[in-house]
Every structure is written in C-alpha cells, then in structure tokens.
C-alpha atoms as a PDB file:
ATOM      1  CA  UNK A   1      76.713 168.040  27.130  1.00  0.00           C
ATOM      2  CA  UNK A   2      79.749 170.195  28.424  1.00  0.00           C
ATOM      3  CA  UNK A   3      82.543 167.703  29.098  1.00  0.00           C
ATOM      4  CA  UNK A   4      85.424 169.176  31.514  1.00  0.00           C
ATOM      5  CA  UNK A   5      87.408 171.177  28.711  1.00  0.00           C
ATOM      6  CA  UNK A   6      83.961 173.068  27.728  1.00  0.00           C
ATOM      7  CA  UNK A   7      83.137 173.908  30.807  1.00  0.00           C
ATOM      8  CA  UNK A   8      83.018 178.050  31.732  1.00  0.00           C
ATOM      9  CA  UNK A   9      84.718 179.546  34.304  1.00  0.00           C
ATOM     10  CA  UNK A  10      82.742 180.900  37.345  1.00  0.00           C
ATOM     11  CA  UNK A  11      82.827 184.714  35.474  1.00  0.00           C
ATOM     12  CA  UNK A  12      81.525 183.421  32.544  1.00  0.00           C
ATOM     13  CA  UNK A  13      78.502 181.839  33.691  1.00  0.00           C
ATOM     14  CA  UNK A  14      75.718 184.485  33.132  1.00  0.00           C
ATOM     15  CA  UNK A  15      73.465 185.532  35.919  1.00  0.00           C
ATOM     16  CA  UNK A  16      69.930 185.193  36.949  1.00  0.00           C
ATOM     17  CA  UNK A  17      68.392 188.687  38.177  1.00  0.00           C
ATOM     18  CA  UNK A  18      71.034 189.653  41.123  1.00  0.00           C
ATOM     19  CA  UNK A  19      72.329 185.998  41.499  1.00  0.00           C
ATOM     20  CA  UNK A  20      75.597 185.466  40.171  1.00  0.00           C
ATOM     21  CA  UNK A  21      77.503 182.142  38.436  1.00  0.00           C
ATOM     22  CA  UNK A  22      74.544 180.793  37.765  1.00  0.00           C
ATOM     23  CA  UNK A  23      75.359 177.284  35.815  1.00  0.00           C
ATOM     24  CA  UNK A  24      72.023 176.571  34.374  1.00  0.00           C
ATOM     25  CA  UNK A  25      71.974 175.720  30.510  1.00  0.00           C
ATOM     26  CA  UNK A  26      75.616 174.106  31.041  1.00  0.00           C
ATOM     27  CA  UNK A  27      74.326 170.675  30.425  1.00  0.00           C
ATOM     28  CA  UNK A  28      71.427 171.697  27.808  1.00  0.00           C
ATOM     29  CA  UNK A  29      67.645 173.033  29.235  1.00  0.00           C
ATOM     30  CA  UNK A  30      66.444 170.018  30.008  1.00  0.00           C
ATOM     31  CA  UNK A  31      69.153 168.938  32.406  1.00  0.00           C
ATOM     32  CA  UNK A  32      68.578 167.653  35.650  1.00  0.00           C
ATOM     33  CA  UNK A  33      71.918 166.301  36.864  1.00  0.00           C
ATOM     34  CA  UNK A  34      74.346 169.740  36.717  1.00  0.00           C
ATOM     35  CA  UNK A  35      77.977 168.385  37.361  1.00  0.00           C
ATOM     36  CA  UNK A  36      76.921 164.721  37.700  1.00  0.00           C
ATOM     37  CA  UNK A  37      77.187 164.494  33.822  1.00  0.00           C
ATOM     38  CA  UNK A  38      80.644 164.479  34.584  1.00  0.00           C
ATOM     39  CA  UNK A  39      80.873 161.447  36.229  1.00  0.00           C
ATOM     40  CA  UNK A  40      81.254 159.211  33.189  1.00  0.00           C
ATOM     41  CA  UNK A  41      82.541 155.873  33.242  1.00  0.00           C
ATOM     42  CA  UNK A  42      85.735 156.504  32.092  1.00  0.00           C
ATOM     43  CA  UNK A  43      86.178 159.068  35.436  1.00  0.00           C
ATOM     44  CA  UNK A  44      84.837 156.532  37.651  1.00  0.00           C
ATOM     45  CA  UNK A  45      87.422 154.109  35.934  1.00  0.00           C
ATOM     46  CA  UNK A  46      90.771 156.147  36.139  1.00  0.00           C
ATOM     47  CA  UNK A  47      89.653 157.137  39.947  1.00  0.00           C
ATOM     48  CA  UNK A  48      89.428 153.601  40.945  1.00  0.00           C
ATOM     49  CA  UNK A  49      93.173 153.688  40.135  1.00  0.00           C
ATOM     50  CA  UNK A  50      93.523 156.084  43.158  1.00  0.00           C
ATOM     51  CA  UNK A  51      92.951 153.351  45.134  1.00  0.00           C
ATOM     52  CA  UNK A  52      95.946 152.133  47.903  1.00  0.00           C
ATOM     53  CA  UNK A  53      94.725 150.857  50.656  1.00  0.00           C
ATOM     54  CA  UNK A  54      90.917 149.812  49.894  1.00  0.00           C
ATOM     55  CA  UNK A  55      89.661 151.053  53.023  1.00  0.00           C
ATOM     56  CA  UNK A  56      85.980 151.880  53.084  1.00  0.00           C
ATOM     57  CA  UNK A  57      84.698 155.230  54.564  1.00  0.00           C
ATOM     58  CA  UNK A  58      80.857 155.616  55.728  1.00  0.00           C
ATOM     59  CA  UNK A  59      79.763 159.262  54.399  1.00  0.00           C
ATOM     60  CA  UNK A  60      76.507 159.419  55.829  1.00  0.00           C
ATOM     61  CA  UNK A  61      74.851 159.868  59.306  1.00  0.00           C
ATOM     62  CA  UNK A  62      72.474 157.038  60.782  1.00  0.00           C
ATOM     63  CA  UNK A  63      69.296 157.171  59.736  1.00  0.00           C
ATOM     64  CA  UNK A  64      68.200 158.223  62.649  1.00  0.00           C
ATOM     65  CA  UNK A  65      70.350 161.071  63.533  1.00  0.00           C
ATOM     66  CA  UNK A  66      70.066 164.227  64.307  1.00  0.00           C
ATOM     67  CA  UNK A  67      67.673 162.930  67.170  1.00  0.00           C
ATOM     68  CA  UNK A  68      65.854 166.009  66.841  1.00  0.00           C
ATOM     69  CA  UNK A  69      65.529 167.159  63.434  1.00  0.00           C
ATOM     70  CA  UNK A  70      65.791 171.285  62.870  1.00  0.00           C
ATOM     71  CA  UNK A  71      63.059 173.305  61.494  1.00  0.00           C
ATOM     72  CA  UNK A  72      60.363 171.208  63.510  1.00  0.00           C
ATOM     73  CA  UNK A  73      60.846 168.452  60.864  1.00  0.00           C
ATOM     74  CA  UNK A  74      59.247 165.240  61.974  1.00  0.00           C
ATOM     75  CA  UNK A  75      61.896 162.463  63.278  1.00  0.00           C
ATOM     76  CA  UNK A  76      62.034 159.015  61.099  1.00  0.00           C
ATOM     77  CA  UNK A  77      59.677 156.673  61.914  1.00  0.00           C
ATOM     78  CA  UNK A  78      61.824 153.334  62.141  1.00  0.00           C
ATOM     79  CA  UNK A  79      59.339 150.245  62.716  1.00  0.00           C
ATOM     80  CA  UNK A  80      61.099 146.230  63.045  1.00  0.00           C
ATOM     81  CA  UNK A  81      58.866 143.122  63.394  1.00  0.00           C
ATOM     82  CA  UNK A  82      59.269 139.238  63.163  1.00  0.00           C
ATOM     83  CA  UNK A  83      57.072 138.171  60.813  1.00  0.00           C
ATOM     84  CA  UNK A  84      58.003 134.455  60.957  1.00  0.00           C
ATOM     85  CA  UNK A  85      61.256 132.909  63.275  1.00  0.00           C
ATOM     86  CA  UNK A  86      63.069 133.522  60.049  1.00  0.00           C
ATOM     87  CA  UNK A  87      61.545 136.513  58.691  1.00  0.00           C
ATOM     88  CA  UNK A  88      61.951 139.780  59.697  1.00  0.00           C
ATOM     89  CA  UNK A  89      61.259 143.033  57.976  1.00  0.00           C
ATOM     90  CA  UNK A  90      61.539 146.841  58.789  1.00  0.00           C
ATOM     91  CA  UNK A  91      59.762 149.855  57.824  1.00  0.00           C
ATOM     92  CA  UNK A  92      61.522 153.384  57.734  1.00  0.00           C
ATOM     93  CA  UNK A  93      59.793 157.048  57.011  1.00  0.00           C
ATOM     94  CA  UNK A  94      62.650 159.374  56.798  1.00  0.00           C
ATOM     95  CA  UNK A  95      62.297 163.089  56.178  1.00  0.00           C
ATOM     96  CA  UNK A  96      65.129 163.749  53.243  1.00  0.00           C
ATOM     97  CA  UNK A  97      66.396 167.288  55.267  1.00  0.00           C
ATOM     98  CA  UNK A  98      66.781 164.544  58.214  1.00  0.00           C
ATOM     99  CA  UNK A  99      70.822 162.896  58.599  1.00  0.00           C
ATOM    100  CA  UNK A 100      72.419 162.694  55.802  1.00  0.00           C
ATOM    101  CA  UNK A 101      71.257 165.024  52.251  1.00  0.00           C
ATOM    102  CA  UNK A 102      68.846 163.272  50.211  1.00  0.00           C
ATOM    103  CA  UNK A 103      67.859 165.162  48.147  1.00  0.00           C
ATOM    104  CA  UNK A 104      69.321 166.618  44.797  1.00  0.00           C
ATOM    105  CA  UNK A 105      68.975 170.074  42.795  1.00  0.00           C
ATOM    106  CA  UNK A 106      66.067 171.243  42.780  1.00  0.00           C
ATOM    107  CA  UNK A 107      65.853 170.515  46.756  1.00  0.00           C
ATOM    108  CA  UNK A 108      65.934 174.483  47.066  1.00  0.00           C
ATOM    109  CA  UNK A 109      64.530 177.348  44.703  1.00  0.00           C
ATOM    110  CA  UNK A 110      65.034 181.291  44.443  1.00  0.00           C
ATOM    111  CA  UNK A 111      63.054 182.884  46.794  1.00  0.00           C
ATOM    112  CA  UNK A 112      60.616 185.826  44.856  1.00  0.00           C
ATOM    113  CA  UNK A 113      61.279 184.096  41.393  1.00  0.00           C
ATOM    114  CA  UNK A 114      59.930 180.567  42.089  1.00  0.00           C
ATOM    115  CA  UNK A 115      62.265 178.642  40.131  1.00  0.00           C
ATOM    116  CA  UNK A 116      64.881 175.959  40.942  1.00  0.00           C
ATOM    117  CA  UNK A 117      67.888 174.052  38.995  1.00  0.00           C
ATOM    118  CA  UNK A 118      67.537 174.697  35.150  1.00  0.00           C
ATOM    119  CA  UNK A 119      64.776 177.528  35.688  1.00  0.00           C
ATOM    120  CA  UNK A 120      62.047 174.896  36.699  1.00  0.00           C
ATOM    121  CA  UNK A 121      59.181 176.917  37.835  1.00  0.00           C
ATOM    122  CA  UNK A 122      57.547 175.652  41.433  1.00  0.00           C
ATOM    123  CA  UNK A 123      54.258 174.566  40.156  1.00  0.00           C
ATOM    124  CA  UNK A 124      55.918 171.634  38.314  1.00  0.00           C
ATOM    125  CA  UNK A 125      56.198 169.832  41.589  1.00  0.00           C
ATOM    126  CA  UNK A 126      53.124 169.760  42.455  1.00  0.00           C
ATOM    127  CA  UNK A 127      52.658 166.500  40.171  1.00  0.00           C
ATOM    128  CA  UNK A 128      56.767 165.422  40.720  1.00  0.00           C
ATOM    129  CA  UNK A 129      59.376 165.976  38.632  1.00  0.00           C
ATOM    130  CA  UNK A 130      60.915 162.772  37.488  1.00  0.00           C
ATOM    131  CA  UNK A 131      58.257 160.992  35.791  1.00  0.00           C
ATOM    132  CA  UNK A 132      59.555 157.451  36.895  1.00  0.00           C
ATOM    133  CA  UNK A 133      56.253 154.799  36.755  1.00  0.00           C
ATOM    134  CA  UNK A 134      58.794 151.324  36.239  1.00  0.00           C
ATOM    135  CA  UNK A 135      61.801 151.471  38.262  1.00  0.00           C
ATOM    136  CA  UNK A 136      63.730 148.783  36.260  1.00  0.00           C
ATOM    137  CA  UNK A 137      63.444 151.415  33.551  1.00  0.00           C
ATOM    138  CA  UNK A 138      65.463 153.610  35.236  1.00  0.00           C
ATOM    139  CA  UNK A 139      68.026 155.905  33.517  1.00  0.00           C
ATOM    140  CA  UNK A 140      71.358 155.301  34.798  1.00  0.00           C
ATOM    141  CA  UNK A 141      72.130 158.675  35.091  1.00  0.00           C
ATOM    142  CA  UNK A 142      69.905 159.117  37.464  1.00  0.00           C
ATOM    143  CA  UNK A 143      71.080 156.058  39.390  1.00  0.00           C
ATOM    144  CA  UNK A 144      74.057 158.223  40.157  1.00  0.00           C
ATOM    145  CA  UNK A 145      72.001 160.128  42.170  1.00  0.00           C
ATOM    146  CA  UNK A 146      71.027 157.511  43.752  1.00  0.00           C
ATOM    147  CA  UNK A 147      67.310 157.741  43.066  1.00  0.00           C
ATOM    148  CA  UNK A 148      65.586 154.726  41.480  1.00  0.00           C
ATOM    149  CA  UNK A 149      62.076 154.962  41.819  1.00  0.00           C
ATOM    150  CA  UNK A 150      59.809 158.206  42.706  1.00  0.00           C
ATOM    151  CA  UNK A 151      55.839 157.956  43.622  1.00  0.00           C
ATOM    152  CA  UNK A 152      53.884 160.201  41.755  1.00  0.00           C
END
C-alpha cells in the first residue's frame, strides 16, 4: 500500500486510453478502497486533536430528499408501523443515487471500455462485487466505507 510520502503526483499517474491521472494500481490490483487506505488509525487519531469546540455537523440529506429523485429514479419507500404499544419498527427502500451518495468507486465506469475503479470489467457485477455472506466478518476497511453487509 502507498502511504502519503509514496504517493504520485497527478502527472505521474499513467493514463487509461484518452483519460488522464488515472490512480488505479496505487493501492495494489486488487484494491477496492483508492484513498481510503489512507485513513489509518493513527490519521483518525492526530485529527481528533483538531477538535475545539466538539460541535457535531450532519453531512447528509434526509433520507427522503430530493422529493423527486433525477433521472426518473424511484423515490424511497419509507414504511412505520406499531407492532405492539411498545414496539415499533420501520422499513426504508432507498435508491443509493437518491439524498445523500451511497455508493463508493465503482458506482460509475468508462463509457466504451466497460471497466470501473481498478480496471474491474462490468460483467463482474452481475453476481456483486464484495463477496460479504457473514456481516460480523466484515473487514474493517470496508467499514470505513460504511458498508457492512451486501446481498448477493
């Protein structure tokens, strides 16, 4: 893995066909994080000493926003019931491309060449990417992300 004194500068980052700084290979050929693998615990730990007031800042939309999603994207689905007097439970189906970004790298591909982050051809979603079957076996780099379980 590159660490932050490895890394290449924007020229030296080879090209793919007419697309320029392209980063893949930075992180090895497997990768599937890109500049995550910087975020070690020893950065998380110094930027915590940025800290001075300890006020918390929401980053993302409502789950439900925008009411109308672009692209003729279907809206979440956001279902509440009681189940009990003291039960109640929710259900949500969220497009990711719907309020805030949930997706990750290989969200978007180069048109004509089929491939996305890392040179991962298309046809290796068809069967999903991150073969995660026991999400408390998760890899914490990927909890990073943010993503701790995937249906395949």
């Amino acid at each position: 893995m590159a660490d932050n004194k490895q890394l290449p500068t924007f020229d030296e980052l080879p090209n793919f066909h007419e697309y320029t700084g392209c980063a893949w290979g930075v992180w090895g050929k497997d990768d599937q994080l890109g500049t995550i693998n910087l975020l070690t615990e020893k950065v998380v730990a110094e930027s915590a000493k940025e800290i001075k007031l300890g006020k918390m800042i929401c980053l993302n939309w409502p789950v439900n926003y925008p009411g109308k999603p672009l692209f003729n994207r279907q809206p979440p689905v956001i279902q509440q019931w009681m189940k009990h007097e003291t039960v109640n439970d929710d259900s949500i189906i969220i497009n990711t491309q719907s309020g805030s970004q949930w997706d990750g790298l290989k969200h978007f591909g180069i048109a004509g060449h089929n491939v996305f982050y890392n040179n991962t051809p298309s046809e290796s979603f068809y069967r999903g990417n991150l073969a995660i079957t026991d999400p408390s076996k998760v890899s914490e780099d990927l909890i990073k992300l943010g993503i701790h379980s995937e249906l395949n």
